[in-house]
C-alpha atoms as a PDB file:
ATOM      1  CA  UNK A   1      -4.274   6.959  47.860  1.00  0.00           C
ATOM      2  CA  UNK A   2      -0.809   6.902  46.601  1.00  0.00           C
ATOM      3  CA  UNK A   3      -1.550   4.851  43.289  1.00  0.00           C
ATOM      4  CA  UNK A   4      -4.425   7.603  42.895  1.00  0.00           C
ATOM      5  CA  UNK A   5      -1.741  10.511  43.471  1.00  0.00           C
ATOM      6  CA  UNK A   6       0.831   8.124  41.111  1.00  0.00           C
ATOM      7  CA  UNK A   7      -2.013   8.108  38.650  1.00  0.00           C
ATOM      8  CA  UNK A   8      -2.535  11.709  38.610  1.00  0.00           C
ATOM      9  CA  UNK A   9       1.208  12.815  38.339  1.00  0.00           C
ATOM     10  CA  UNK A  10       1.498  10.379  35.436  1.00  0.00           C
ATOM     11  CA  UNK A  11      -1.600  12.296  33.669  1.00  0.00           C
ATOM     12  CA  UNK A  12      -0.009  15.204  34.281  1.00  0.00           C
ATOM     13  CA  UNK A  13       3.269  14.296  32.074  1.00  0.00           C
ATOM     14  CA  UNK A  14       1.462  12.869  29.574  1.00  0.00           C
ATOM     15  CA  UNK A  15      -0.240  15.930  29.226  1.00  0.00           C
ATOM     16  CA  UNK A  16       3.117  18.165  29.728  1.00  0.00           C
ATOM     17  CA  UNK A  17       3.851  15.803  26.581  1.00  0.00           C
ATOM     18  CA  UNK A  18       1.235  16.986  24.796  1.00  0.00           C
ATOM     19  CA  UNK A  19       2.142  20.343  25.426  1.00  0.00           C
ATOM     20  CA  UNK A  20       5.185  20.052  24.261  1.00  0.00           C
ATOM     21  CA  UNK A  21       4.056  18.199  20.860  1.00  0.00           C
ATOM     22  CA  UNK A  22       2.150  21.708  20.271  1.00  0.00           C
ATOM     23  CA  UNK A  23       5.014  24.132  21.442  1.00  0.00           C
ATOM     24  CA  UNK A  24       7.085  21.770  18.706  1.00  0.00           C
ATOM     25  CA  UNK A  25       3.751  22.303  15.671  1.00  0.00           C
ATOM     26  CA  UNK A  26       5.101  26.099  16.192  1.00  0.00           C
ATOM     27  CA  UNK A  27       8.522  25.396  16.403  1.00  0.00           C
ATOM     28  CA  UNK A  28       8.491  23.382  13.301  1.00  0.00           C
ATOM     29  CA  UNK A  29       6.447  25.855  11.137  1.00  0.00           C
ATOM     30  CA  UNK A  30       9.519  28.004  10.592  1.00  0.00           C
ATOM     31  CA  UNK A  31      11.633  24.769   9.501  1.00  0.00           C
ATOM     32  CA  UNK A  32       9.266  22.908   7.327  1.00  0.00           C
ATOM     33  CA  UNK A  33       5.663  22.683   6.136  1.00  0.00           C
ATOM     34  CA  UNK A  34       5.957  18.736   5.971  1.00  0.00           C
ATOM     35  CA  UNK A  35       6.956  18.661   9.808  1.00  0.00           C
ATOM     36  CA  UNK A  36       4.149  21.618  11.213  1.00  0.00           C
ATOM     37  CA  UNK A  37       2.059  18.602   9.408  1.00  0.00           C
ATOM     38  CA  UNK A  38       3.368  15.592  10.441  1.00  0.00           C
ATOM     39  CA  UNK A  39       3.265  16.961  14.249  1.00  0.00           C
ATOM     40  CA  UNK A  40      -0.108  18.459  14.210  1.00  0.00           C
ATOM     41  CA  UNK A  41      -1.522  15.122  13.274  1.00  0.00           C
ATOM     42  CA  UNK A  42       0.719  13.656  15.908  1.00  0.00           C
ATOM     43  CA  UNK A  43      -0.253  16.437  18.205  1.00  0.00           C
ATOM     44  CA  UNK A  44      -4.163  15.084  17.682  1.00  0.00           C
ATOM     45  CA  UNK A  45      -2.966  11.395  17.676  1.00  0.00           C
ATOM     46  CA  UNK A  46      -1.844  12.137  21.277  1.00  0.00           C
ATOM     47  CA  UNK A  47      -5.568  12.365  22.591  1.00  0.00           C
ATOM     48  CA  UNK A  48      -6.528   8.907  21.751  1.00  0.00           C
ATOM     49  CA  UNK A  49      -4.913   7.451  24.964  1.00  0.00           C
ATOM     50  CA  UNK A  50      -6.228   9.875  27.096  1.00  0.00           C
ATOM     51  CA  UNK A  51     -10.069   9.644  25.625  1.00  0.00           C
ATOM     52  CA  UNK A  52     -10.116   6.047  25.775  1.00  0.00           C
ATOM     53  CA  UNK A  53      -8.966   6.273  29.298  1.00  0.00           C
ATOM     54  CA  UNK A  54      -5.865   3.389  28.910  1.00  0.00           C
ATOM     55  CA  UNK A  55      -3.419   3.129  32.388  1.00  0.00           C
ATOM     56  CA  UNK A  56      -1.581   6.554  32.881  1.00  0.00           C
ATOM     57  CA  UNK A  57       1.521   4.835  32.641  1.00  0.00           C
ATOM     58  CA  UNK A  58       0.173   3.444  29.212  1.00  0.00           C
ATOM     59  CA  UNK A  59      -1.028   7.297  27.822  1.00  0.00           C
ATOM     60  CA  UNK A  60       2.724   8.294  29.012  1.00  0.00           C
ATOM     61  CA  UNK A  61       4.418   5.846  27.388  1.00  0.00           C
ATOM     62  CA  UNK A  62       2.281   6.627  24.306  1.00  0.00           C
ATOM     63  CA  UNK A  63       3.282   9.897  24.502  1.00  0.00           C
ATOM     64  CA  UNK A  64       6.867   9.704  24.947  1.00  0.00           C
ATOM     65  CA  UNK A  65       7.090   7.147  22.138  1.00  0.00           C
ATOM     66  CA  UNK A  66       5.429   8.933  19.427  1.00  0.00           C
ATOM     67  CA  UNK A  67       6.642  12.132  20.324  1.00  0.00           C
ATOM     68  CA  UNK A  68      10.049  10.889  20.120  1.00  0.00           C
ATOM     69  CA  UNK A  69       9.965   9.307  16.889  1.00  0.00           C
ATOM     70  CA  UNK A  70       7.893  11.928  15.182  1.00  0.00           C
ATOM     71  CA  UNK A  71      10.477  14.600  16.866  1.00  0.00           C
ATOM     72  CA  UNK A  72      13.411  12.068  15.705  1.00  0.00           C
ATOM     73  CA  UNK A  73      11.921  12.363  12.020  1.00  0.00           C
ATOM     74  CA  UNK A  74      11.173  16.174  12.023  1.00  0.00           C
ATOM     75  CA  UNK A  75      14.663  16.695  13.627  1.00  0.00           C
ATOM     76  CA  UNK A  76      16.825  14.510  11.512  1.00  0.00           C
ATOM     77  CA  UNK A  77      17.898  12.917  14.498  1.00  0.00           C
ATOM     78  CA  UNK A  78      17.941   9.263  13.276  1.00  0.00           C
ATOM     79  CA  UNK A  79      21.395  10.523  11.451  1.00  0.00           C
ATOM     80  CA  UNK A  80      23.250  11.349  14.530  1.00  0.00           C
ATOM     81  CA  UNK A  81      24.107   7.424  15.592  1.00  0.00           C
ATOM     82  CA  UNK A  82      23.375   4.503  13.537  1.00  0.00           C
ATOM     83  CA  UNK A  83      21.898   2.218  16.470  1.00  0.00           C
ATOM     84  CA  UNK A  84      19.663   5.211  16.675  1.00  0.00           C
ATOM     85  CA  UNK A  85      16.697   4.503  14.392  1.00  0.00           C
ATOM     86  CA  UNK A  86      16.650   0.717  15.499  1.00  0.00           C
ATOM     87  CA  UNK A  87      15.932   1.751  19.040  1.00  0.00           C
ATOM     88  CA  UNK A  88      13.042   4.046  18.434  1.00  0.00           C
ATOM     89  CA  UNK A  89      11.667   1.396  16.015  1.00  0.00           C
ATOM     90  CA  UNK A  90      12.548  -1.410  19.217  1.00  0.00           C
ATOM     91  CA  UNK A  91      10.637   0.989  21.543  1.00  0.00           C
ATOM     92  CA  UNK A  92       7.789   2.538  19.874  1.00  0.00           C
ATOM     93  CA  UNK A  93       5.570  -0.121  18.079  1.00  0.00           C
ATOM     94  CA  UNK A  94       6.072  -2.128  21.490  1.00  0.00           C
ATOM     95  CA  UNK A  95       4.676   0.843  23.211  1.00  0.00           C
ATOM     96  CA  UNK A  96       1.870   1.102  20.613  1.00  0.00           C
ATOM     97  CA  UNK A  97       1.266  -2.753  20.605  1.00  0.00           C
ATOM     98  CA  UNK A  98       0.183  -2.494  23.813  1.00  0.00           C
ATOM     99  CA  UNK A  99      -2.088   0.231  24.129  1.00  0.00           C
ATOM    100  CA  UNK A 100      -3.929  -1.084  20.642  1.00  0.00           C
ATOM    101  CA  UNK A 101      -4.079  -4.363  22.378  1.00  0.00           C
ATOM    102  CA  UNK A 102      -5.917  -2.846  25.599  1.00  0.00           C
ATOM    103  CA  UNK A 103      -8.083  -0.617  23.270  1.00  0.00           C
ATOM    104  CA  UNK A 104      -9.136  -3.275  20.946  1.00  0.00           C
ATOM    105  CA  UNK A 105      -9.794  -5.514  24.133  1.00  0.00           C
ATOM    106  CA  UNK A 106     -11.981  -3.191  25.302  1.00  0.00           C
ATOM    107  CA  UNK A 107     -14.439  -3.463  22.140  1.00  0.00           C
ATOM    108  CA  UNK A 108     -13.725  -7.308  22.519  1.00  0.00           C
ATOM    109  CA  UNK A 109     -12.235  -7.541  19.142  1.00  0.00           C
ATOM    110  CA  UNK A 110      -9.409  -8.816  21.043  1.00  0.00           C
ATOM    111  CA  UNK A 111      -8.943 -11.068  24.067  1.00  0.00           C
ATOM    112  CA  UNK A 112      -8.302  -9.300  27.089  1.00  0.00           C
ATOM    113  CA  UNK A 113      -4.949  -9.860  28.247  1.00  0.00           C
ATOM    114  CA  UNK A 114      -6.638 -10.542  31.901  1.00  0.00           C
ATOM    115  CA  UNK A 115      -8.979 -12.950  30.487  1.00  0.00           C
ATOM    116  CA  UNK A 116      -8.323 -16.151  32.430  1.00  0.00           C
ATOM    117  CA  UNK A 117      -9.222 -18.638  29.483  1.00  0.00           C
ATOM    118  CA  UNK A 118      -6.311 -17.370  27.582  1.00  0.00           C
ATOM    119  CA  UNK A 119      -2.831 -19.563  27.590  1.00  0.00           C
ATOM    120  CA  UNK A 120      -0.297 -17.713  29.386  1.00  0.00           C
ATOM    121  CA  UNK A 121       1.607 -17.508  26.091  1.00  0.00           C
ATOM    122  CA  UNK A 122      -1.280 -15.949  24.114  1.00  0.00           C
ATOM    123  CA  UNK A 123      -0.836 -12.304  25.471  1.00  0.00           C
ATOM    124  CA  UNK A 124       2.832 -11.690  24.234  1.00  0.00           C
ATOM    125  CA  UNK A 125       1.567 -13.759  21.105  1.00  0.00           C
ATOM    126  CA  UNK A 126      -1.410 -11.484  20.501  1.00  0.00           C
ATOM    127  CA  UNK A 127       0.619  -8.148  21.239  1.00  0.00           C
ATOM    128  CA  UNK A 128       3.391  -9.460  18.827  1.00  0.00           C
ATOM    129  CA  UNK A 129       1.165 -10.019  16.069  1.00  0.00           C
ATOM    130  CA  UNK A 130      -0.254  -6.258  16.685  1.00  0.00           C
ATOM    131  CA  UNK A 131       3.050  -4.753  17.018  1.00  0.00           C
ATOM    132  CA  UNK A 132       4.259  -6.135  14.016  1.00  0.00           C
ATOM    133  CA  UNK A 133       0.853  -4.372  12.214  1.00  0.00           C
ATOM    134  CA  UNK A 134       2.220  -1.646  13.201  1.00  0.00           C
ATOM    135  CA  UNK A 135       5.701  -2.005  12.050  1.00  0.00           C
ATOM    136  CA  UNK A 136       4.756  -2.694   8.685  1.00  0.00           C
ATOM    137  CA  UNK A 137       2.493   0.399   8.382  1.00  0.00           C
ATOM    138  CA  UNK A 138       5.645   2.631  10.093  1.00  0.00           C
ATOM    139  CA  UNK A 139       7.817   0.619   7.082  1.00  0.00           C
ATOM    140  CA  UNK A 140       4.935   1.264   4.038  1.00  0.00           C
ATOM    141  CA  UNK A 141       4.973   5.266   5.690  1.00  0.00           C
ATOM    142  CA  UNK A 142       8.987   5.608   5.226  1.00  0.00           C
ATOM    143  CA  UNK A 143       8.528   4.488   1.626  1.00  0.00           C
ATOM    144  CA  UNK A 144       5.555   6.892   0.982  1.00  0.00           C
ATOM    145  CA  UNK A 145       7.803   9.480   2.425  1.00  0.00           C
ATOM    146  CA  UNK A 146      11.110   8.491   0.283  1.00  0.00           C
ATOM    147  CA  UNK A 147       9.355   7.614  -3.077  1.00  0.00           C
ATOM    148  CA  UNK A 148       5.974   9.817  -3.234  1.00  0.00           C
ATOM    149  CA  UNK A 149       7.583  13.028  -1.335  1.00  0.00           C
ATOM    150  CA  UNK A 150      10.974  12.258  -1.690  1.00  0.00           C
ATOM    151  CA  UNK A 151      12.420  13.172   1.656  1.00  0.00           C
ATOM    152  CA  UNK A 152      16.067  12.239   2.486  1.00  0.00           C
ATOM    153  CA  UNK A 153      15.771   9.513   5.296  1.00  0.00           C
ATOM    154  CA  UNK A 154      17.961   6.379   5.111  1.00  0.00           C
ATOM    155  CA  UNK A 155      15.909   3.399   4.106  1.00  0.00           C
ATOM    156  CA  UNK A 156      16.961   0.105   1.744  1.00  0.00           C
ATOM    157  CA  UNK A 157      16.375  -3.313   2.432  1.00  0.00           C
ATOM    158  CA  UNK A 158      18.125  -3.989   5.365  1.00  0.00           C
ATOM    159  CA  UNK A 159      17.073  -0.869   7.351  1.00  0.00           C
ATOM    160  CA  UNK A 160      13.695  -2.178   7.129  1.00  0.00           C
ATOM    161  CA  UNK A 161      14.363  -6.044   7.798  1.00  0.00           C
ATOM    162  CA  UNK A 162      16.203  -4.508  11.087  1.00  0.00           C
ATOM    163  CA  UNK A 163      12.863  -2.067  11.612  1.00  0.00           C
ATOM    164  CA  UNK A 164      10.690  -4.945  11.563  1.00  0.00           C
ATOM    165  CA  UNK A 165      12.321  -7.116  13.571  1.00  0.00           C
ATOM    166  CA  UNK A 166      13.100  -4.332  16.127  1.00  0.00           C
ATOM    167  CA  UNK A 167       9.490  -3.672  15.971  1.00  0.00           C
ATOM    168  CA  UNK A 168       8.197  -7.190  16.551  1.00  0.00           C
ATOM    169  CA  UNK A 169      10.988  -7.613  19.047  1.00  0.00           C
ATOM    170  CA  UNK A 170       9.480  -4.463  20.907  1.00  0.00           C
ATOM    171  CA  UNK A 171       6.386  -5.819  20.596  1.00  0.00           C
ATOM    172  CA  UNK A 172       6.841  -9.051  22.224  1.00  0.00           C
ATOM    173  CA  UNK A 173       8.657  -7.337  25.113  1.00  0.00           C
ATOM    174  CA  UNK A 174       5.460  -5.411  25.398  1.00  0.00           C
ATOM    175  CA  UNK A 175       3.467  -8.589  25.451  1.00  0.00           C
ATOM    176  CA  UNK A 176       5.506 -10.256  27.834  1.00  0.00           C
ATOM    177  CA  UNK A 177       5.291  -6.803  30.250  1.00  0.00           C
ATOM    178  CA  UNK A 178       1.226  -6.918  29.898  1.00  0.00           C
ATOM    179  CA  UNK A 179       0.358 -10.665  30.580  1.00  0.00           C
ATOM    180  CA  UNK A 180       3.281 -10.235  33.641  1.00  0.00           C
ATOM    181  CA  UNK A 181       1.224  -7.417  34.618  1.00  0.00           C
ATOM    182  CA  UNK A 182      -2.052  -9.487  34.312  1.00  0.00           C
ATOM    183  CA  UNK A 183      -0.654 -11.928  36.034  1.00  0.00           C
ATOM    184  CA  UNK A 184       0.317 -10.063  39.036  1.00  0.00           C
ATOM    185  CA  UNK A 185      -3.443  -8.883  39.624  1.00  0.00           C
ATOM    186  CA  UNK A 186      -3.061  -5.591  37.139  1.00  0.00           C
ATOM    187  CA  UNK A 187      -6.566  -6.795  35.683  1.00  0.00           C
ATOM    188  CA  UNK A 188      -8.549  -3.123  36.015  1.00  0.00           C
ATOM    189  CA  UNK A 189      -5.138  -1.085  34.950  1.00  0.00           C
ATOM    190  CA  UNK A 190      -4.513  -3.538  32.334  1.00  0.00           C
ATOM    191  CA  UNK A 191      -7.813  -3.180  30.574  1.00  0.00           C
ATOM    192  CA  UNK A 192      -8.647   0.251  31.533  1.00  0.00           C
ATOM    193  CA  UNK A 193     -11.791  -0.898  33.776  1.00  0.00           C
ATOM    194  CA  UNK A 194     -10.579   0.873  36.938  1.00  0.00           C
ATOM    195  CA  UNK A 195     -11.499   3.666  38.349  1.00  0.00           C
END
Protein backbone atom coordinates (compact mmCIF):
# COMPACT_ATOMS: atom_id res chain seq x y z
CA UNK A 1 0.00 0.00 0.00
CA UNK A 2 2.48 2.60 0.81
CA UNK A 3 5.08 1.68 -2.04
CA UNK A 4 1.79 1.83 -4.31
CA UNK A 5 0.90 5.43 -2.82
CA UNK A 6 5.06 6.16 -3.06
CA UNK A 7 4.70 5.02 -6.63
CA UNK A 8 1.91 7.19 -7.47
CA UNK A 9 3.26 10.49 -5.85
CA UNK A 10 6.48 9.86 -7.76
CA UNK A 11 4.30 9.69 -11.17
CA UNK A 12 2.82 12.57 -10.23
CA UNK A 13 6.24 14.74 -10.18
CA UNK A 14 7.45 13.31 -13.02
CA UNK A 15 4.55 14.43 -14.67
CA UNK A 16 4.53 18.03 -12.79
CA UNK A 17 8.06 17.80 -14.67
CA UNK A 18 6.66 17.45 -17.72
CA UNK A 19 4.49 20.18 -17.21
CA UNK A 20 6.87 22.32 -16.51
CA UNK A 21 9.16 21.31 -19.67
CA UNK A 22 5.94 22.67 -21.69
CA UNK A 23 5.22 25.88 -19.54
CA UNK A 24 9.27 26.41 -20.37
CA UNK A 25 8.53 25.50 -24.75
CA UNK A 26 6.33 28.87 -24.16
CA UNK A 27 8.56 30.56 -22.05
CA UNK A 28 11.41 30.06 -24.35
CA UNK A 29 9.59 31.09 -27.61
CA UNK A 30 9.97 34.76 -26.73
CA UNK A 31 13.89 34.22 -26.04
CA UNK A 32 14.95 32.02 -28.84
CA UNK A 33 13.74 29.86 -31.72
CA UNK A 34 16.76 27.36 -31.12
CA UNK A 35 15.55 26.82 -27.38
CA UNK A 36 11.31 26.62 -28.15
CA UNK A 37 13.16 23.69 -30.33
CA UNK A 38 15.50 22.15 -28.32
CA UNK A 39 12.70 21.90 -25.41
CA UNK A 40 9.86 20.74 -27.47
CA UNK A 41 11.89 17.78 -28.51
CA UNK A 42 12.89 17.44 -24.91
CA UNK A 43 9.34 18.05 -23.92
CA UNK A 44 8.45 14.71 -26.25
CA UNK A 45 11.69 12.93 -25.07
CA UNK A 46 10.08 13.11 -21.59
CA UNK A 47 7.32 10.44 -22.52
CA UNK A 48 9.63 7.66 -23.22
CA UNK A 49 10.02 6.75 -19.47
CA UNK A 50 6.61 6.93 -18.75
CA UNK A 51 5.41 4.70 -22.00
CA UNK A 52 7.85 2.12 -21.37
CA UNK A 53 6.66 1.98 -17.86
CA UNK A 54 10.53 2.13 -16.10
CA UNK A 55 10.39 2.51 -11.86
CA UNK A 56 8.73 5.95 -10.97
CA UNK A 57 11.71 6.86 -9.26
CA UNK A 58 13.57 6.03 -12.63
CA UNK A 59 10.87 8.33 -14.99
CA UNK A 60 11.61 11.13 -12.14
CA UNK A 61 15.00 11.02 -12.23
CA UNK A 62 14.75 11.08 -16.05
CA UNK A 63 12.89 13.95 -15.83
CA UNK A 64 14.73 16.03 -13.52
CA UNK A 65 17.96 15.24 -15.36
CA UNK A 66 17.09 16.20 -18.77
CA UNK A 67 15.06 18.95 -17.84
CA UNK A 68 17.85 20.38 -16.01
CA UNK A 69 20.43 20.19 -18.51
CA UNK A 70 18.28 21.16 -21.42
CA UNK A 71 16.99 24.20 -19.03
CA UNK A 72 20.88 24.71 -18.06
CA UNK A 73 21.60 25.04 -21.96
CA UNK A 74 18.52 27.20 -22.92
CA UNK A 75 19.26 29.37 -19.80
CA UNK A 76 22.95 29.89 -20.08
CA UNK A 77 23.25 28.60 -16.79
CA UNK A 78 26.41 26.46 -17.24
CA UNK A 79 28.23 30.14 -17.10
CA UNK A 80 27.19 31.01 -13.67
CA UNK A 81 29.92 28.53 -11.75
CA UNK A 82 32.55 26.63 -13.42
CA UNK A 83 32.00 23.20 -11.43
CA UNK A 84 28.60 23.76 -12.90
CA UNK A 85 28.58 22.00 -16.28
CA UNK A 86 30.70 19.01 -14.83
CA UNK A 87 27.94 18.20 -12.42
CA UNK A 88 25.06 18.09 -14.80
CA UNK A 89 27.32 16.07 -17.16
CA UNK A 90 28.27 13.74 -13.61
CA UNK A 91 24.47 13.46 -13.05
CA UNK A 92 22.64 13.17 -16.19
CA UNK A 93 24.17 10.40 -18.48
CA UNK A 94 24.26 8.32 -15.08
CA UNK A 95 20.61 8.96 -14.83
CA UNK A 96 20.15 8.08 -18.53
CA UNK A 97 22.54 5.01 -18.29
CA UNK A 98 20.28 3.52 -16.24
CA UNK A 99 17.00 3.83 -17.59
CA UNK A 100 18.58 2.75 -21.28
CA UNK A 101 19.99 -0.14 -19.44
CA UNK A 102 16.44 -1.25 -17.96
CA UNK A 103 14.80 -0.43 -21.39
CA UNK A 104 17.20 -2.27 -23.49
CA UNK A 105 16.93 -5.21 -20.86
CA UNK A 106 13.58 -5.37 -21.40
CA UNK A 107 13.94 -6.23 -25.31
CA UNK A 108 16.85 -8.55 -24.04
CA UNK A 109 19.39 -6.73 -26.02
CA UNK A 110 20.91 -6.33 -22.74
CA UNK A 111 21.33 -8.49 -19.65
CA UNK A 112 19.01 -7.74 -17.05
CA UNK A 113 20.66 -6.28 -14.21
CA UNK A 114 18.53 -8.95 -11.97
CA UNK A 115 19.63 -11.73 -14.05
CA UNK A 116 21.33 -14.10 -11.61
CA UNK A 117 23.98 -15.54 -14.18
CA UNK A 118 25.53 -12.19 -14.39
CA UNK A 119 28.93 -11.43 -12.20
CA UNK A 120 28.14 -9.02 -9.62
CA UNK A 121 30.55 -6.65 -11.38
CA UNK A 122 28.84 -6.87 -14.79
CA UNK A 123 25.87 -4.45 -13.96
CA UNK A 124 27.98 -1.26 -13.12
CA UNK A 125 30.22 -2.59 -16.10
CA UNK A 126 27.31 -2.78 -18.53
CA UNK A 127 25.70 0.65 -17.32
CA UNK A 128 29.23 2.27 -17.65
CA UNK A 129 29.73 1.25 -21.05
CA UNK A 130 26.03 2.74 -21.85
CA UNK A 131 26.58 5.85 -20.03
CA UNK A 132 29.60 6.58 -21.68
CA UNK A 133 27.39 6.11 -25.26
CA UNK A 134 25.74 8.61 -24.11
CA UNK A 135 28.39 10.98 -23.15
CA UNK A 136 29.94 10.89 -26.35
CA UNK A 137 26.69 11.64 -28.27
CA UNK A 138 26.01 14.75 -25.49
CA UNK A 139 29.99 15.67 -26.54
CA UNK A 140 29.42 15.14 -30.71
CA UNK A 141 25.85 17.45 -29.90
CA UNK A 142 27.97 20.45 -28.19
CA UNK A 143 30.20 20.45 -31.27
CA UNK A 144 27.22 20.36 -33.75
CA UNK A 145 25.92 23.20 -31.73
CA UNK A 146 29.38 25.32 -31.59
CA UNK A 147 30.64 24.56 -35.20
CA UNK A 148 27.35 23.92 -37.46
CA UNK A 149 25.06 26.64 -35.49
CA UNK A 150 27.58 28.43 -33.86
CA UNK A 151 26.15 29.02 -30.44
CA UNK A 152 28.36 30.51 -27.66
CA UNK A 153 28.81 27.59 -25.08
CA UNK A 154 32.27 26.90 -23.60
CA UNK A 155 33.75 23.78 -25.10
CA UNK A 156 37.73 22.89 -26.02
CA UNK A 157 39.51 19.93 -25.26
CA UNK A 158 39.55 19.73 -21.78
CA UNK A 159 35.86 20.62 -21.15
CA UNK A 160 35.08 17.56 -22.95
CA UNK A 161 37.85 15.11 -21.46
CA UNK A 162 36.21 16.41 -17.97
CA UNK A 163 32.46 15.76 -19.68
CA UNK A 164 33.35 12.35 -20.46
CA UNK A 165 34.81 11.31 -17.59
CA UNK A 166 32.07 12.99 -15.46
CA UNK A 167 29.75 11.13 -17.62
CA UNK A 168 31.27 7.67 -17.31
CA UNK A 169 31.89 8.46 -13.68
CA UNK A 170 27.99 9.11 -13.40
CA UNK A 171 27.44 6.23 -15.11
CA UNK A 172 29.20 3.80 -13.04
CA UNK A 173 27.61 5.32 -9.92
CA UNK A 174 24.41 4.48 -11.67
CA UNK A 175 25.56 0.95 -12.22
CA UNK A 176 26.71 0.42 -8.91
CA UNK A 177 23.04 1.95 -7.52
CA UNK A 178 21.11 -0.68 -9.97
CA UNK A 179 22.97 -4.06 -9.31
CA UNK A 180 22.79 -2.76 -5.27
CA UNK A 181 19.25 -2.44 -5.97
CA UNK A 182 19.10 -5.93 -7.67
CA UNK A 183 20.77 -7.22 -5.13
CA UNK A 184 18.57 -6.18 -2.39
CA UNK A 185 15.45 -8.00 -4.08
CA UNK A 186 14.50 -4.73 -6.43
CA UNK A 187 14.16 -7.42 -9.34
CA UNK A 188 10.36 -6.27 -10.66
CA UNK A 189 11.24 -2.31 -10.02
CA UNK A 190 14.53 -2.82 -11.51
CA UNK A 191 13.33 -4.21 -14.79
CA UNK A 192 10.02 -2.66 -14.94
CA UNK A 193 8.10 -6.18 -14.58
CA UNK A 194 6.03 -5.10 -11.57
CA UNK A 195 2.91 -4.18 -11.29
Amino acid sequence: MVATVCSRALRITADGVRFLVLASVVAAGVASREGTLLLAVLFLALFVPRVARLPALLDLLVCASLTWATWSQVWHWYRVVGWYDTAVHFVTPGVVAAALHLLLSRYRLLPSPDDVRLRRAAVPLITTAVGAVVACLWEMYEWLVVDVFDEPIRVGYQDTVVDLAAGMGGSLTAGLTLAWWAARGGRAGVAGRGP
